[in-house]
N, C-alpha and C. Protein backbone atom coordinates (compact mmCIF):
# COMPACT_ATOMS: atom_id res chain seq x y z
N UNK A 1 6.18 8.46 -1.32
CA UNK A 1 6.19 9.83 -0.86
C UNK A 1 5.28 10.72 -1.71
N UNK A 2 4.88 10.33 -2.97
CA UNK A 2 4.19 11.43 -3.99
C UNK A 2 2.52 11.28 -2.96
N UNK A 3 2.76 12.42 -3.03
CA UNK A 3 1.12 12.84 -2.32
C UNK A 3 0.03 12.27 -2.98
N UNK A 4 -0.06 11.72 -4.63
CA UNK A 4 -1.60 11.43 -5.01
C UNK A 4 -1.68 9.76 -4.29
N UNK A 5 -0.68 9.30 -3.89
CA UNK A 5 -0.62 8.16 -3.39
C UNK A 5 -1.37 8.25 -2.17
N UNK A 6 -1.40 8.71 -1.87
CA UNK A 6 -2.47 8.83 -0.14
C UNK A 6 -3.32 9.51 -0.25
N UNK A 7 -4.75 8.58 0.26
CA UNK A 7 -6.36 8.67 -0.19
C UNK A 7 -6.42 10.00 0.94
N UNK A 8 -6.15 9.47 2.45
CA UNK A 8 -6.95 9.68 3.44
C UNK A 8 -5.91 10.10 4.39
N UNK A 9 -6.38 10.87 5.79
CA UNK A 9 -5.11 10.60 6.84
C UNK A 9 -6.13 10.70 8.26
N UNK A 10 -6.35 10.07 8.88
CA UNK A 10 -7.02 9.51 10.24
C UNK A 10 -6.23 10.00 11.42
N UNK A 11 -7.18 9.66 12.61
CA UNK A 11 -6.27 9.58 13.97
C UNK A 11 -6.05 8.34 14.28
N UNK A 12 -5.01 7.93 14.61
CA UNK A 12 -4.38 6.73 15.74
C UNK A 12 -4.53 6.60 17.25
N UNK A 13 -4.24 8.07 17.39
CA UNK A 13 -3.93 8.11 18.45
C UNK A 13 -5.35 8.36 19.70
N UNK A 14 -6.13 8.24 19.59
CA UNK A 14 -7.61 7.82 20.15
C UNK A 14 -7.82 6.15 20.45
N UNK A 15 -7.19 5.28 19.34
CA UNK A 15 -8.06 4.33 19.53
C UNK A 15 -6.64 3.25 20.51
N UNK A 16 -5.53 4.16 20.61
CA UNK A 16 -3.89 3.76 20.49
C UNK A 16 -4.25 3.92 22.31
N UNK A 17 -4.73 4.91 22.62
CA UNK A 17 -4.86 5.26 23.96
C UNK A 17 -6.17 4.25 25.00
N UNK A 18 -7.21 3.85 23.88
CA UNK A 18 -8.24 3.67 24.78
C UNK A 18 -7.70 2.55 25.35
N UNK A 19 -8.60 1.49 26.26
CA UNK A 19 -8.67 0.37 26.90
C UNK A 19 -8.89 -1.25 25.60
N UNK A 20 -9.27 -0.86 24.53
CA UNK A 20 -9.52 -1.56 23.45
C UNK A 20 -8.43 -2.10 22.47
N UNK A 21 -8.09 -3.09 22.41
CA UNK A 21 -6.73 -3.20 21.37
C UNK A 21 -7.19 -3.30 19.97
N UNK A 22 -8.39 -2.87 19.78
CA UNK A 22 -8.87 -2.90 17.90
C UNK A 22 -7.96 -1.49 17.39
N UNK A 23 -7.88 -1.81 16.35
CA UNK A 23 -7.41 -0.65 14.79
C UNK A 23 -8.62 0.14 14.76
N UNK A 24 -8.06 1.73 14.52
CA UNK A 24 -8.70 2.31 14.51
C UNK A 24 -10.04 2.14 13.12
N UNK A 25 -11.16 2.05 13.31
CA UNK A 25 -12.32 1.75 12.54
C UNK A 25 -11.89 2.31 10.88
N UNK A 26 -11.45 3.46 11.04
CA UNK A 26 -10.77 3.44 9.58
C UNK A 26 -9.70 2.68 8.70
N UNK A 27 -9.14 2.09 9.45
CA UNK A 27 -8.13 1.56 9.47
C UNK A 27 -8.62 0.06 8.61
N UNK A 28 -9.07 -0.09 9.61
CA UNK A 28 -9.78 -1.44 9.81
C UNK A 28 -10.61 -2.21 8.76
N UNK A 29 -11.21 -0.54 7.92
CA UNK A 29 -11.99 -0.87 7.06
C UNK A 29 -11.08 -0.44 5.45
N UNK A 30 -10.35 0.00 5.72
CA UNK A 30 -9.76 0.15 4.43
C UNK A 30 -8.80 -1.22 3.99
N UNK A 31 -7.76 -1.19 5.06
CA UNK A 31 -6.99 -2.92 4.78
C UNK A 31 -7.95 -3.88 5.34
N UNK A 32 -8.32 -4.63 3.89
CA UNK A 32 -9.16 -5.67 4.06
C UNK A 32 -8.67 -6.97 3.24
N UNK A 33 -7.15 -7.23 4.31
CA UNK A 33 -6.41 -8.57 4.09
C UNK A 33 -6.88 -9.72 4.82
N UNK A 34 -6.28 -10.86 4.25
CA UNK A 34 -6.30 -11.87 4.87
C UNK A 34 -5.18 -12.19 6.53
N UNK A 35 -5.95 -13.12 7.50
CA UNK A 35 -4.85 -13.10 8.41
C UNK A 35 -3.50 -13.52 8.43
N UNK A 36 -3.65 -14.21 7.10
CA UNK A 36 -1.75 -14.57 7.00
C UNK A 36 -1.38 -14.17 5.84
N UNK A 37 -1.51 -12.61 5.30
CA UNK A 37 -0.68 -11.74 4.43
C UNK A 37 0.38 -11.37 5.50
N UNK A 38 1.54 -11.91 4.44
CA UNK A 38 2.64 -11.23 5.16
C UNK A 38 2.80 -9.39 5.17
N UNK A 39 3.22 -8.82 6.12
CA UNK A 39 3.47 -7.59 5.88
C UNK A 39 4.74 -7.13 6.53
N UNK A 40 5.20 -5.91 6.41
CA UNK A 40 6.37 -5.23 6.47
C UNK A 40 6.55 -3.91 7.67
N UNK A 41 6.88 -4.12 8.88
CA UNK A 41 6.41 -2.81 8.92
C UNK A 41 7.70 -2.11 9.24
N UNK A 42 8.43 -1.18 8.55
CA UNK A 42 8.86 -0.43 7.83
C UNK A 42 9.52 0.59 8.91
N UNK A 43 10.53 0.47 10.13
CA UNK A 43 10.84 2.18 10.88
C UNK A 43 12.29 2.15 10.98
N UNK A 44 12.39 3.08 11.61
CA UNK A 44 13.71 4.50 11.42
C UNK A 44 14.30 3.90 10.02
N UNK A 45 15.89 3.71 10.10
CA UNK A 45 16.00 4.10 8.57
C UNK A 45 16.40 2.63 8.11
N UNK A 46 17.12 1.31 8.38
CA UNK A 46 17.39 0.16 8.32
C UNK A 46 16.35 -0.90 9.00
N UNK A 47 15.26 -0.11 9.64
CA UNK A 47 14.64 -1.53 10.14
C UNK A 47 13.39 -2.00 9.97
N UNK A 48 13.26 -3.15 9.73
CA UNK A 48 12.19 -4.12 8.90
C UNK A 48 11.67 -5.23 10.00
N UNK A 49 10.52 -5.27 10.15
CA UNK A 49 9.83 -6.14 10.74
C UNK A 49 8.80 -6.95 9.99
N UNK A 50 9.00 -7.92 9.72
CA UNK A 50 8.14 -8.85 9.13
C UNK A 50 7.20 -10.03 9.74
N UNK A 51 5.83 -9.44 9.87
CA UNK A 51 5.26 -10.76 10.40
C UNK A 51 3.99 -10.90 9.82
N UNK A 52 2.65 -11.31 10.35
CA UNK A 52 1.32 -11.88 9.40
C UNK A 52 0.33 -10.51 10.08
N UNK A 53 -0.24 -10.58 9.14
CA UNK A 53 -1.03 -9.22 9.27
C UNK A 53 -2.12 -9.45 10.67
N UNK A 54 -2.42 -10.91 10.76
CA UNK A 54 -3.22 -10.80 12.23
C UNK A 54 -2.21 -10.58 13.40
N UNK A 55 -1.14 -10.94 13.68
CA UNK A 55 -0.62 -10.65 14.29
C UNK A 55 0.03 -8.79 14.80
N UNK A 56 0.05 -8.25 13.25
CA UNK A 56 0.43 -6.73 13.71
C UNK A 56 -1.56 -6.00 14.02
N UNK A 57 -2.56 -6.90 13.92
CA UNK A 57 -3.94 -6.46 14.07
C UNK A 57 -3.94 -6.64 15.53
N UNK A 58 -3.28 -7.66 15.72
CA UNK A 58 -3.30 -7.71 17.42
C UNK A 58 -2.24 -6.90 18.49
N UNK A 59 -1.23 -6.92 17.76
CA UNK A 59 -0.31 -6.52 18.45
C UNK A 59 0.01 -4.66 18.23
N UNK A 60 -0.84 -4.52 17.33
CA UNK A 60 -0.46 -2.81 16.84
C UNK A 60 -0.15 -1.70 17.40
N UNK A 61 -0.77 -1.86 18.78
CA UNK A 61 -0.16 -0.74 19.57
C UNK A 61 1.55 -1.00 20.15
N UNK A 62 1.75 -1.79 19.92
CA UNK A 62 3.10 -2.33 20.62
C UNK A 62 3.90 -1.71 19.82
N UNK A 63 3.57 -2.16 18.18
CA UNK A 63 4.26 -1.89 17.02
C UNK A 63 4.87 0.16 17.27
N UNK A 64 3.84 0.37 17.43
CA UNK A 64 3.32 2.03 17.39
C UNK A 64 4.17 2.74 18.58
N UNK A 65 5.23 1.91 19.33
CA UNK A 65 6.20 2.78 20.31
C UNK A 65 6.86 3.25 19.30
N UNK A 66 7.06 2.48 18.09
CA UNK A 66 7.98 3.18 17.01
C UNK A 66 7.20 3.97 16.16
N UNK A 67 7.04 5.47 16.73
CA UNK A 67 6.02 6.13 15.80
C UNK A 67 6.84 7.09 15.02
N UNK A 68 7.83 6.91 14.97
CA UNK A 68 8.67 8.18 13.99
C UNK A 68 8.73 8.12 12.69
N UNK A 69 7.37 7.85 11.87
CA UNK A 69 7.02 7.69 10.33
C UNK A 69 7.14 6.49 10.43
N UNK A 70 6.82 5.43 10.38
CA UNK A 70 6.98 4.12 10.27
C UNK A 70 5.89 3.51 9.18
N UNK A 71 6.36 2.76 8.45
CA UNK A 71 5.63 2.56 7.22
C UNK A 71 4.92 1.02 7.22
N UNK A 72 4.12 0.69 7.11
CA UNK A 72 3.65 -0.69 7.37
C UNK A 72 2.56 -0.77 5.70
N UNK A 73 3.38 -2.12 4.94
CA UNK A 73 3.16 -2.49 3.79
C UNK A 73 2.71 -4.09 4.16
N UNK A 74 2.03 -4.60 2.72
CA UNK A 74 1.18 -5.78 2.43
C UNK A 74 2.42 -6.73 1.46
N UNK A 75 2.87 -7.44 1.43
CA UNK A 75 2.99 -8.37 0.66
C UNK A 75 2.69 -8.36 -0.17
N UNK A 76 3.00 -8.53 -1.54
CA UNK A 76 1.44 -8.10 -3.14
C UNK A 76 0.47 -7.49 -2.83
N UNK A 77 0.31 -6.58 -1.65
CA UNK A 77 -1.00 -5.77 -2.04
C UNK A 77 -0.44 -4.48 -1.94
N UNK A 78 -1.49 -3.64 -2.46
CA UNK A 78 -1.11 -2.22 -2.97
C UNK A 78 -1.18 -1.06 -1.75
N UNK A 79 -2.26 -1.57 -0.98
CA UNK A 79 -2.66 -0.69 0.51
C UNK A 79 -1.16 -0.38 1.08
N UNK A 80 -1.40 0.71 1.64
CA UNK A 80 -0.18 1.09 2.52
C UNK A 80 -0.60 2.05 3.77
N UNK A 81 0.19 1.58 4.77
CA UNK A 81 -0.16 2.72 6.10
C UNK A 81 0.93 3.47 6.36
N UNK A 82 1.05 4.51 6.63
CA UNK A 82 1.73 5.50 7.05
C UNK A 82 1.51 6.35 8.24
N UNK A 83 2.15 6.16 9.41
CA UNK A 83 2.36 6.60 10.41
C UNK A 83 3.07 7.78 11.13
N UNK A 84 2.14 8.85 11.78
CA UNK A 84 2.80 9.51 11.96
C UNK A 84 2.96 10.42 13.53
N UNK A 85 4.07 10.91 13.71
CA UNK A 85 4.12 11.19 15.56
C UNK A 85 3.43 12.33 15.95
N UNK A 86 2.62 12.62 15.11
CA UNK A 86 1.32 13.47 15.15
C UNK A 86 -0.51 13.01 15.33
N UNK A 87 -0.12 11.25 15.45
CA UNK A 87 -1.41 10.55 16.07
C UNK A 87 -1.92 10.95 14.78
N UNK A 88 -1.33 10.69 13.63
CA UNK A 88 -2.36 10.66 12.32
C UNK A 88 -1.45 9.72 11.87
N UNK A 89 -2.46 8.40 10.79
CA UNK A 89 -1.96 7.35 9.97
C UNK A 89 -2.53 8.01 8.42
N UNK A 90 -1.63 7.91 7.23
CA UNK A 90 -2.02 8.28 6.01
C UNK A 90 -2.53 6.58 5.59
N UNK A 91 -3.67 6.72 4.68
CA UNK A 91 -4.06 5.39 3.71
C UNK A 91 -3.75 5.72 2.80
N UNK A 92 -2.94 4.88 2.06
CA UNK A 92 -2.53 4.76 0.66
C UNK A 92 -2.55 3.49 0.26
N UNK A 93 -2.23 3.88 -1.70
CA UNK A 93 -2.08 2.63 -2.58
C UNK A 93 -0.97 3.00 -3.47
N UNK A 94 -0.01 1.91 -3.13
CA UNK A 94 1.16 1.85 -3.92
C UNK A 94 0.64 2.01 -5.37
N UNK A 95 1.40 2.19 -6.25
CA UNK A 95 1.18 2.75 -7.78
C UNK A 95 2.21 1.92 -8.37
């Protein structure tokens, strides 16, 4: 939650809408994992979804019906996404 933790904050909701199932180009270029880092993605207040990071690259808009802050983390890595129901994602690095 501490604000110096988040670099950046983007739109989602452009690339969430088009005909294209890629991550938005910012996105895309900041988490630069491997396809089988596990990750977390993180919504309402008890629930945890865990699967491989190519899979939430493919599947991300699906993920994104749950847009009510939903937090999507790396396995040992520090990157973090933050989602929000304002069609903006924050980039961060855990500390």
């Amino acid at each position: 939650m501490k604000d110096n933790n988040w670099w950046d904050e983007v739109d989602w909701m452009q690339a969430w809408e088009a005909d294209e199932n890629d991550l938005p180009e910012a996105v895309a270029q900041f988490i630069d994992w491997q396809d089988d880092v596990t990750v977390y993605f993180c919504y309402e207040k008890y629930n945890v979804i865990e699967t491989k990071w190519s899979t939430f690259k493919r599947y991300w808009k699906n993920f994104l019906f749950y847009d009510d802050g939903p937090i999507l983390l790396g396995r040992r890595r520090s990157e973090a996404l933050w989602f929000s129901t304002n069609g903006t994602v924050k980039l961060g690095k855990r500390k």
